[in-house]
N, C-alpha and C. Protein backbone atom coordinates (compact mmCIF):
# COMPACT_ATOMS: atom_id res chain seq x y z
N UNK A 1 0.84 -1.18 0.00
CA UNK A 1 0.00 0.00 0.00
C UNK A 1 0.89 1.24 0.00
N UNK A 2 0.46 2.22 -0.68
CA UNK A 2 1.01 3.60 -0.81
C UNK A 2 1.02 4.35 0.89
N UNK A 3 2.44 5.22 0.55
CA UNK A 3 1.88 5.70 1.78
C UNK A 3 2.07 7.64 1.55
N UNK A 4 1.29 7.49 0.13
CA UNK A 4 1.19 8.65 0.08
C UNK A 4 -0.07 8.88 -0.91
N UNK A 5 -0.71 10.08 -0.98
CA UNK A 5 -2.19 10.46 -1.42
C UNK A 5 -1.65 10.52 -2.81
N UNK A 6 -2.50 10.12 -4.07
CA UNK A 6 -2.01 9.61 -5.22
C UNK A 6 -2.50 11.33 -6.07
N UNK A 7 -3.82 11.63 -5.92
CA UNK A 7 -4.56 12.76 -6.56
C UNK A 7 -4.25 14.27 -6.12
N UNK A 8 -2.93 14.56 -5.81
CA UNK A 8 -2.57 15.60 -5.57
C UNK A 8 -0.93 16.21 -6.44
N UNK A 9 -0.91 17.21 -6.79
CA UNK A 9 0.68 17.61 -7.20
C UNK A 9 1.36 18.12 -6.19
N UNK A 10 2.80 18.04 -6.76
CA UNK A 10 3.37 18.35 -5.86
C UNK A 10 3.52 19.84 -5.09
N UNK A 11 2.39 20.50 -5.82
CA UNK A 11 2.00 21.76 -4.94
C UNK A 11 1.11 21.72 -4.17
N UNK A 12 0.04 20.73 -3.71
CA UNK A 12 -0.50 20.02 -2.71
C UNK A 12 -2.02 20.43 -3.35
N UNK A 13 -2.15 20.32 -4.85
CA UNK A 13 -3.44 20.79 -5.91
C UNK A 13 -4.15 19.77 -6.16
N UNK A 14 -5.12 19.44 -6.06
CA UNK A 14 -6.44 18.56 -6.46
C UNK A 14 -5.68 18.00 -8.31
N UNK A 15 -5.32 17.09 -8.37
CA UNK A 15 -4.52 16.40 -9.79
C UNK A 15 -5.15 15.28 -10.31
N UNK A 16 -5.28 15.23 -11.18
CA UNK A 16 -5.70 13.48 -12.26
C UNK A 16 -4.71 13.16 -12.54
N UNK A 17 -4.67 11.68 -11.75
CA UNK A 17 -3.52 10.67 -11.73
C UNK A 17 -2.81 10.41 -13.54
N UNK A 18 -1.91 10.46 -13.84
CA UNK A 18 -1.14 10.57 -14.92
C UNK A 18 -1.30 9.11 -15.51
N UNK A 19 -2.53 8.13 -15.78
CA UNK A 19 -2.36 6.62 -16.13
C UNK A 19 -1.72 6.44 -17.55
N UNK A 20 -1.32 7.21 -18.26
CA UNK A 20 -0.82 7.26 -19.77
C UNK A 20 0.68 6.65 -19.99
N UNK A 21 1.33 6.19 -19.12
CA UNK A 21 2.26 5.03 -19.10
C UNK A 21 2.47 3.64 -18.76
N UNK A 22 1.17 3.40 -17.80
CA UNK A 22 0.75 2.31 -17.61
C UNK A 22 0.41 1.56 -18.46
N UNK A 23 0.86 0.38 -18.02
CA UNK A 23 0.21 -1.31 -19.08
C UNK A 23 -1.46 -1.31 -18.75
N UNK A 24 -2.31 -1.74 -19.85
CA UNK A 24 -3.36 -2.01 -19.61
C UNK A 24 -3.43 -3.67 -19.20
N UNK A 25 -4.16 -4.02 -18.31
CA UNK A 25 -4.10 -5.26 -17.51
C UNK A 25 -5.51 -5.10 -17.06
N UNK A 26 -6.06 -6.67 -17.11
CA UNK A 26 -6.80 -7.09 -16.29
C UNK A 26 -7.29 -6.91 -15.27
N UNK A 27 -8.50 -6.01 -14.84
CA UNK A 27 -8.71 -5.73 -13.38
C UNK A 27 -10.19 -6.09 -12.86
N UNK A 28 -10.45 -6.03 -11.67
CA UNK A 28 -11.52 -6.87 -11.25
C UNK A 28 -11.23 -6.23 -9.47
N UNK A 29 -12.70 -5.77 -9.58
CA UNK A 29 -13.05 -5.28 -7.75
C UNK A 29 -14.57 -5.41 -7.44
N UNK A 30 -14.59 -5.73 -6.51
CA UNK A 30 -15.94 -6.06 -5.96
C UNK A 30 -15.96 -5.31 -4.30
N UNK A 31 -17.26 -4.74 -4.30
CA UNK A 31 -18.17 -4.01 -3.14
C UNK A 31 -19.05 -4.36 -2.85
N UNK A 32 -19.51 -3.86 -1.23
CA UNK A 32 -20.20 -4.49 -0.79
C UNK A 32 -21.36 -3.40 -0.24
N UNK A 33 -22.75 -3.29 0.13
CA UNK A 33 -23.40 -2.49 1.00
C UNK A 33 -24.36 -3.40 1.66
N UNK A 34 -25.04 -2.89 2.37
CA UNK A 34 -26.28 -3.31 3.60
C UNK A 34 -27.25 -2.27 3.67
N UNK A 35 -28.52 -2.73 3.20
CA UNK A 35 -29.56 -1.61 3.37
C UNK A 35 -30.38 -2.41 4.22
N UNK A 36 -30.31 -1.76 5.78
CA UNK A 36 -31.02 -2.69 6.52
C UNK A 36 -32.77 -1.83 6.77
N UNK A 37 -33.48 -2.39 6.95
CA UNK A 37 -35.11 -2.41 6.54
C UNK A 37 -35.49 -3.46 7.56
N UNK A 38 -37.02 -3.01 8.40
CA UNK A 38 -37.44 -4.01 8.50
C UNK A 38 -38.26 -4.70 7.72
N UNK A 39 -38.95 -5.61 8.65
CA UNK A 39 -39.58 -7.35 8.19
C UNK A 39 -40.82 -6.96 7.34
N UNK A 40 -41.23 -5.48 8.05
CA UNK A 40 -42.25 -5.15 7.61
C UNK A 40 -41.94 -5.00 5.93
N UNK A 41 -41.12 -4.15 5.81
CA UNK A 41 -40.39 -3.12 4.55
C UNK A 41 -39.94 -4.80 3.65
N UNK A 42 -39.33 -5.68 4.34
CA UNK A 42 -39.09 -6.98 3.31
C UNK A 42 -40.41 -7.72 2.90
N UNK A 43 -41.35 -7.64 3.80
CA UNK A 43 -42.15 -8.41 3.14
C UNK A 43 -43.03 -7.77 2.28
N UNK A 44 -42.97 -6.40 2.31
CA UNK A 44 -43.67 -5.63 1.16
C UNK A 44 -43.14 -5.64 -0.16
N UNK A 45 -41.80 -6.01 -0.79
CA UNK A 45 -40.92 -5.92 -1.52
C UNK A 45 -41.74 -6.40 -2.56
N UNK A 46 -42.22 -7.57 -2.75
CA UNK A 46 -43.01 -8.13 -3.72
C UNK A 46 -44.10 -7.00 -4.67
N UNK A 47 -44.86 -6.39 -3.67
CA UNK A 47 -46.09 -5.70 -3.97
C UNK A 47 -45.77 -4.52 -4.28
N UNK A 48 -44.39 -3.67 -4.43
CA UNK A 48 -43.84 -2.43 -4.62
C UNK A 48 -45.01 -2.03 -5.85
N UNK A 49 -45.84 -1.03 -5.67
CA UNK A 49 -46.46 -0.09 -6.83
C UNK A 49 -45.35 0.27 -8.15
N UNK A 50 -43.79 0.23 -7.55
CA UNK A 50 -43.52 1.37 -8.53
C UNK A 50 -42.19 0.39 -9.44
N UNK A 51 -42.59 -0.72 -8.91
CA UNK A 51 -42.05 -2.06 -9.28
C UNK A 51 -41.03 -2.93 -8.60
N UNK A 52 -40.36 -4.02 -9.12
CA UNK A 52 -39.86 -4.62 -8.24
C UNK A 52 -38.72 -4.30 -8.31
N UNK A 53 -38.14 -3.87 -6.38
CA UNK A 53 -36.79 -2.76 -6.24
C UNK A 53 -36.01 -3.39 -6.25
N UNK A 54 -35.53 -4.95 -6.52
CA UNK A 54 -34.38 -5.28 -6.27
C UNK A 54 -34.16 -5.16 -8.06
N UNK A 55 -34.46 -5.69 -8.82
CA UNK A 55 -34.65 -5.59 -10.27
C UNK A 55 -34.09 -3.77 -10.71
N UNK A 56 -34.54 -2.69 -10.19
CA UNK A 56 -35.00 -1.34 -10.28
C UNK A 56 -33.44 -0.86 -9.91
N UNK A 57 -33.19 -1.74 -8.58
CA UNK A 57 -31.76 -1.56 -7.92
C UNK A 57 -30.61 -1.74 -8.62
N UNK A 58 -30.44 -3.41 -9.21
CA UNK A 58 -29.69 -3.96 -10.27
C UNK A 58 -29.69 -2.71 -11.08
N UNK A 59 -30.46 -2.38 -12.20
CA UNK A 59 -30.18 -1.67 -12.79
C UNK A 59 -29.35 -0.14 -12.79
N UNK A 60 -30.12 0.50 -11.58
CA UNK A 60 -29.43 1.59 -11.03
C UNK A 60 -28.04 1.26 -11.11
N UNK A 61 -27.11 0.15 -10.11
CA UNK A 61 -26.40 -0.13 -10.04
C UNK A 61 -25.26 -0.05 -10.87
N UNK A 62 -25.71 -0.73 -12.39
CA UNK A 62 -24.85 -1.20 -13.62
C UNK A 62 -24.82 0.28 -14.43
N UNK A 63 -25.75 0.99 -14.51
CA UNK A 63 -26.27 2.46 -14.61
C UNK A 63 -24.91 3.48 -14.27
N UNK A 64 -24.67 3.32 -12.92
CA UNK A 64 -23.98 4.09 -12.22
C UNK A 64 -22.45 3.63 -12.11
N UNK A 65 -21.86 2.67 -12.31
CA UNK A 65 -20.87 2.01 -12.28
C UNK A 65 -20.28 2.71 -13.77
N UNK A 66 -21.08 2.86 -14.77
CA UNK A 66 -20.99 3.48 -15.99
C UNK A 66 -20.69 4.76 -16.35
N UNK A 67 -21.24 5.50 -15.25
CA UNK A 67 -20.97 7.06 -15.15
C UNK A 67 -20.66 7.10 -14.02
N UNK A 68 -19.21 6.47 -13.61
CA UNK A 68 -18.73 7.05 -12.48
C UNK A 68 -17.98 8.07 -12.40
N UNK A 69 -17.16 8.32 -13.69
CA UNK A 69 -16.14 9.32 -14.04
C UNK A 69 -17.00 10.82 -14.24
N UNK A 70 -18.03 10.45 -14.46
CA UNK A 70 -19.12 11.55 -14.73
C UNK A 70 -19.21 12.36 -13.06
N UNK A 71 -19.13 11.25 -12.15
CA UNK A 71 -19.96 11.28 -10.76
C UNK A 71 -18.70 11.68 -10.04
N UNK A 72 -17.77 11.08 -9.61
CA UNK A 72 -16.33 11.13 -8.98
C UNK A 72 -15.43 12.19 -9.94
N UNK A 73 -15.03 13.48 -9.24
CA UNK A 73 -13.85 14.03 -10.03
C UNK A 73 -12.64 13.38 -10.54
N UNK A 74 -11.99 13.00 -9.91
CA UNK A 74 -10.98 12.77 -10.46
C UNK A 74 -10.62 11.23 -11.15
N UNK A 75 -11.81 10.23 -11.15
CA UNK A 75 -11.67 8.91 -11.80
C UNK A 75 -11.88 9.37 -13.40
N UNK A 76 -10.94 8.22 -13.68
CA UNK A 76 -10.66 8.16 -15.21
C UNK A 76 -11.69 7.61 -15.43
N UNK A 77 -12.10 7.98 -17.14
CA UNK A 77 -13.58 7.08 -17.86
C UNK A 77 -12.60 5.77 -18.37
N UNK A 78 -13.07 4.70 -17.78
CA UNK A 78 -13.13 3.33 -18.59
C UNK A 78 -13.48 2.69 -19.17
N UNK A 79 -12.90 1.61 -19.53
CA UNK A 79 -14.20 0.68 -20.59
C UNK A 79 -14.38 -0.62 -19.71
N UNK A 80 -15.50 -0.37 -19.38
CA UNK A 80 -16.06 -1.39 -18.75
C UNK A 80 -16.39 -2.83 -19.10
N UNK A 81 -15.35 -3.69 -19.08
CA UNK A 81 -16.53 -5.38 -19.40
C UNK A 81 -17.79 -6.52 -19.21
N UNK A 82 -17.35 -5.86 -17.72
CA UNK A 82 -18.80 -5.87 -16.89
C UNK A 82 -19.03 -5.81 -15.99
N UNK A 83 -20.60 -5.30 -15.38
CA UNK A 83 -20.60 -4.74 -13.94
C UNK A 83 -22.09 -6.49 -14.04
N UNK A 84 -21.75 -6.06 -12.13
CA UNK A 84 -22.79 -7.24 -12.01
C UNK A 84 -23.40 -6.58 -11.09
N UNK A 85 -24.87 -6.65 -10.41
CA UNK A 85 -25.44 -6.60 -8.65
C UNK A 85 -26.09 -7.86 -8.61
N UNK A 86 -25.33 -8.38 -7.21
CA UNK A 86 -25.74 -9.24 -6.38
C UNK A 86 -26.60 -8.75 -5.76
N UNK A 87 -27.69 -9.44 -5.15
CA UNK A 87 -28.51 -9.02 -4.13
C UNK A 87 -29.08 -10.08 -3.30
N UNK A 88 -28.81 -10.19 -1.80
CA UNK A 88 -29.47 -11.52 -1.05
C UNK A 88 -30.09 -10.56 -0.06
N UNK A 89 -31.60 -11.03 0.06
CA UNK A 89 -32.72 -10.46 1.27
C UNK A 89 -32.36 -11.44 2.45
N UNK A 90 -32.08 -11.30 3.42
CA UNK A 90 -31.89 -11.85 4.13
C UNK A 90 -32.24 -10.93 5.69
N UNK A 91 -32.42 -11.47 6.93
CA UNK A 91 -32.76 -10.93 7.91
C UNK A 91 -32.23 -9.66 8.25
N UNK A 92 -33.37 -8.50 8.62
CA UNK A 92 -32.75 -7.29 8.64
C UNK A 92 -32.23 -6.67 7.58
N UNK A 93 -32.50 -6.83 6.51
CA UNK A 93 -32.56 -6.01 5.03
C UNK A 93 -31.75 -6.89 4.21
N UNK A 94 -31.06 -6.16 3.15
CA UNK A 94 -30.86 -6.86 1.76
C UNK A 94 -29.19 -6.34 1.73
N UNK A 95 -28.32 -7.86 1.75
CA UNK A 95 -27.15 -7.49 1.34
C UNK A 95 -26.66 -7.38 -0.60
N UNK A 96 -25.86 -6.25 -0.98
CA UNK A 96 -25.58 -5.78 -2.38
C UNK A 96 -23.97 -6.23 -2.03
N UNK A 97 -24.12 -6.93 -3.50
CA UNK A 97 -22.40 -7.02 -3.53
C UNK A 97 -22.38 -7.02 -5.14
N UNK A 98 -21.66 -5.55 -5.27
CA UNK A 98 -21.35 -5.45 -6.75
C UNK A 98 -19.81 -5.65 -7.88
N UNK A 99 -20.13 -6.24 -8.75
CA UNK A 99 -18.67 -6.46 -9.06
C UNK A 99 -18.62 -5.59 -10.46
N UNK A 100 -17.05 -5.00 -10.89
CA UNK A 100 -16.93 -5.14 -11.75
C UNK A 100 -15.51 -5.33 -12.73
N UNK A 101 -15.50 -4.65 -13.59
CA UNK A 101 -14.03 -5.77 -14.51
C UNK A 101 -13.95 -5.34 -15.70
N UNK A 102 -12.81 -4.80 -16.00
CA UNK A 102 -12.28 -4.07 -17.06
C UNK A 102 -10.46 -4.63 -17.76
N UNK A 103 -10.73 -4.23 -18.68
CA UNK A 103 -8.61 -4.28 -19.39
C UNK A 103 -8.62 -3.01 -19.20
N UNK A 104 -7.59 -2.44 -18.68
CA UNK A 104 -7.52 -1.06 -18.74
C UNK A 104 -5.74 -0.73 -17.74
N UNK A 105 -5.81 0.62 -17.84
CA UNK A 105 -4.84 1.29 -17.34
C UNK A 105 -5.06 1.56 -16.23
N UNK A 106 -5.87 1.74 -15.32
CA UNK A 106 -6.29 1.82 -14.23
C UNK A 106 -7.39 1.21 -13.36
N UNK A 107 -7.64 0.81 -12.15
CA UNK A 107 -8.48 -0.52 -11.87
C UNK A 107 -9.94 0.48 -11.51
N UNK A 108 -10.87 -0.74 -11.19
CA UNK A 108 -12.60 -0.43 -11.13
C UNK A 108 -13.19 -0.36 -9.68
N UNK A 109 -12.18 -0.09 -8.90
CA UNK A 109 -12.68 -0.06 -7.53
C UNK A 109 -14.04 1.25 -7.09
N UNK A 110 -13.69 2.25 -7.96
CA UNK A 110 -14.62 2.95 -7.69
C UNK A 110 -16.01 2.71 -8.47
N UNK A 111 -16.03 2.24 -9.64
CA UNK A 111 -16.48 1.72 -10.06
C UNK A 111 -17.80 0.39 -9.85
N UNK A 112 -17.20 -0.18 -8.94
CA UNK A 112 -17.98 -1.08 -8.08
C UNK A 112 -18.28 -0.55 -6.41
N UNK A 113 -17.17 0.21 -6.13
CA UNK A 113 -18.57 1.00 -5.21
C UNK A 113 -19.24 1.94 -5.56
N UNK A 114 -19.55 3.04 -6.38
CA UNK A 114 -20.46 3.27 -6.97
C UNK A 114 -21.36 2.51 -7.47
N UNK A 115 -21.42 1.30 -8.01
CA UNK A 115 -22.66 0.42 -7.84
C UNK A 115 -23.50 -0.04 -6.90
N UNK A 116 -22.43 -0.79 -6.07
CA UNK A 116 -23.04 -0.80 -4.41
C UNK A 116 -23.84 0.44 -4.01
N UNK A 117 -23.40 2.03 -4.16
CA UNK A 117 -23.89 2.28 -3.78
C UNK A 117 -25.13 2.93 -3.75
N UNK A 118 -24.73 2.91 -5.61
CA UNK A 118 -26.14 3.58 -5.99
C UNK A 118 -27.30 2.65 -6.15
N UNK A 119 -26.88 1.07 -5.96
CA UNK A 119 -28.10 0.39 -5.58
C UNK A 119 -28.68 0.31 -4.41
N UNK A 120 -27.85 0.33 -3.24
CA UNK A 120 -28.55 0.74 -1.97
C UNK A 120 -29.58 1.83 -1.89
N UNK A 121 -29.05 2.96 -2.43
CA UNK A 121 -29.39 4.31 -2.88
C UNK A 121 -31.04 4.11 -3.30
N UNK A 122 -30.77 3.67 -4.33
CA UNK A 122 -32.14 3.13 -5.21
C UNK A 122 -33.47 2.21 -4.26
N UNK A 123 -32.68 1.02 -3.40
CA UNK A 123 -33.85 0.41 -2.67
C UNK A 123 -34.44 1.46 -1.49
N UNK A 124 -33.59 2.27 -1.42
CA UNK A 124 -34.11 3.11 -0.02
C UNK A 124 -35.27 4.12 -0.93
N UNK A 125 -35.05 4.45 -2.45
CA UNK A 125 -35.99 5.70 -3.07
C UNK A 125 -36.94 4.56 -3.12
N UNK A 126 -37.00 3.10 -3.37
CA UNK A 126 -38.31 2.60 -3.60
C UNK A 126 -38.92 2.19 -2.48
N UNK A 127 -38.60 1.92 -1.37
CA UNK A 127 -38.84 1.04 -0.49
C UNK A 127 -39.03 3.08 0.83
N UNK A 128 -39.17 3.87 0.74
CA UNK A 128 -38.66 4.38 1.71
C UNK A 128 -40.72 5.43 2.04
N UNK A 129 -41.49 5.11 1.56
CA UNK A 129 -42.69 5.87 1.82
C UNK A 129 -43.35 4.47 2.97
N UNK A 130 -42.90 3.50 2.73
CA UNK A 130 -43.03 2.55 3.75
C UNK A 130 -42.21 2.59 5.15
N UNK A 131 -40.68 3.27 5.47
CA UNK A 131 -40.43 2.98 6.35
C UNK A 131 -39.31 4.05 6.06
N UNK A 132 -38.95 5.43 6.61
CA UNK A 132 -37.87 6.56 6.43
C UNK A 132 -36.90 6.74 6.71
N UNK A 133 -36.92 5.50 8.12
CA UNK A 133 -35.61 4.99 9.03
C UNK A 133 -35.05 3.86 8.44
N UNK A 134 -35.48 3.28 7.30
CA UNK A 134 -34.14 2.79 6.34
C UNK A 134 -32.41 2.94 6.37
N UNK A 135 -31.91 2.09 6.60
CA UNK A 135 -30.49 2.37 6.84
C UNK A 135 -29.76 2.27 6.00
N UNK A 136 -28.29 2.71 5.43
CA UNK A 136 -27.72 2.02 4.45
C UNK A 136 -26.46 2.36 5.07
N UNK A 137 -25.49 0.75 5.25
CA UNK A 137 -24.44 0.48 6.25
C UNK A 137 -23.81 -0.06 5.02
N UNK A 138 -22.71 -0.39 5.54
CA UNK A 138 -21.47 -1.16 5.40
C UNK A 138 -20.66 -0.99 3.98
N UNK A 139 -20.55 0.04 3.81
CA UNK A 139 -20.57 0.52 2.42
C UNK A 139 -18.65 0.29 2.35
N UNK A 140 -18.52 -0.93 1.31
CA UNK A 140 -16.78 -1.02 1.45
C UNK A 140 -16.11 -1.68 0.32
N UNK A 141 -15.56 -1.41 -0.16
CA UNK A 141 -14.37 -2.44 -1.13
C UNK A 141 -14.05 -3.99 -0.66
N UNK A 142 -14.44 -4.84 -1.36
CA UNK A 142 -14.15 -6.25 -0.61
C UNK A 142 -12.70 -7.06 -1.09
N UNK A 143 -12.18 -6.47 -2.88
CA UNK A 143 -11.36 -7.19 -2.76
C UNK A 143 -10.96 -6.32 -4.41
N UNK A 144 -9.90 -6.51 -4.90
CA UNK A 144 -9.69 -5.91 -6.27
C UNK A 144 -8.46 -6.68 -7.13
N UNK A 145 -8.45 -7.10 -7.86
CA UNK A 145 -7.04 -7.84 -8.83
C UNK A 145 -6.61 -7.04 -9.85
N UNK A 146 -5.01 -6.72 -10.10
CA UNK A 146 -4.84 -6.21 -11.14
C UNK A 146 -3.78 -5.08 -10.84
N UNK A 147 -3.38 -4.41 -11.53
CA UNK A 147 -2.44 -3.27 -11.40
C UNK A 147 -1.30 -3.26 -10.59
N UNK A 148 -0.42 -2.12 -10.53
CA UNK A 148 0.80 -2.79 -9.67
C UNK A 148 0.56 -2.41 -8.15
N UNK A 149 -0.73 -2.59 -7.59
CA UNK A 149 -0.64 -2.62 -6.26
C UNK A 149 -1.07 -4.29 -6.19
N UNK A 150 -1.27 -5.12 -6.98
CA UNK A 150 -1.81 -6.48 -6.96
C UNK A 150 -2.90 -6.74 -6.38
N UNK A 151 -3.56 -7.56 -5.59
CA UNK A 151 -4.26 -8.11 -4.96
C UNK A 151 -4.60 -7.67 -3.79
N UNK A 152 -5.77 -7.20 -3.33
CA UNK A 152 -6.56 -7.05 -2.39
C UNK A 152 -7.89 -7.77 -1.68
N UNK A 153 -7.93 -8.12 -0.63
CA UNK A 153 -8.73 -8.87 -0.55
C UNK A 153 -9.27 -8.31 1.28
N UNK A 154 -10.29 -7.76 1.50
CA UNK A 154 -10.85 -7.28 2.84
C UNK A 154 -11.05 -8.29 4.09
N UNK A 155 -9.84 -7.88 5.38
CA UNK A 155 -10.05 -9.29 6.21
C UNK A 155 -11.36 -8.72 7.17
């Protein structure tokens, strides 16, 4: 790990990282979020009026992973190979784990949390006239391959 801030010059200025000498390589990162809801708010999920939010979510997700460079200053636009959202309902709301995966000069970490998070994002706009105290936790990088920091993996 670096032990210095990458997006700054050496006049201590807000900078876009210089990736134009880098090898393009194989990269791959996956995120994670928690939108916790109650039992009530899960078992309504089915009957959503404005359709079904995990479906609504997915999409947001792959959506936003796409225009992250749009969303984040200083991330480079990539070419994306593919974004995925996971989604398991499980007790106390719905865990998101988004992946995604590019050849490129620089890796997709933001990329896949911006999915994570704009699908959390999304179940709380559908799910939230039912219940306002909706939470959205655990918002983190789980693991990333590729580039010359190598392998990451969240203990």
């Amino acid at each position: 790990m670096s032990d210095t801030l990458t997006h700054y010059n050496s006049a201590g200025e807000a900078s876009m990282v210089d990736v134009g000498g880098k090898t393009k390589t194989a990269r791959t990162a996956a995120a994670h979020a928690f939108v916790a809801m109650s039992d009530k708010v899960l078992a309504a999920l089915p009957g959503n009026k404005k359709g079904d939010p995990l479906e609504v979510a997915r999409i947001a997700g792959i959506m936003a992973a796409k225009k992250t460079s749009e969303l984040i200053p200083l991330c480079h636009q990539i070419p994306l190979s593919h974004v995925a959202i996971n989604m398991l309902v499980e007790t106390g709301g719905i865990r998101i784990e988004a992946t995604a995966s590019t050849v490129a000069q620089t890796g997709v970490e933001m990329e896949a949390m911006t999915a994570a998070a704009v699908a959390a994002l999304t179940l709380y706009d559908m799910t939230k006239a039912l219940d306002k105290a909706i939470e959205i936790r655990e918002l983190y990088l789980q693991t990333k391959t590729g580039g010359k920091s190598g392998e990451y993996v969240r203990r």
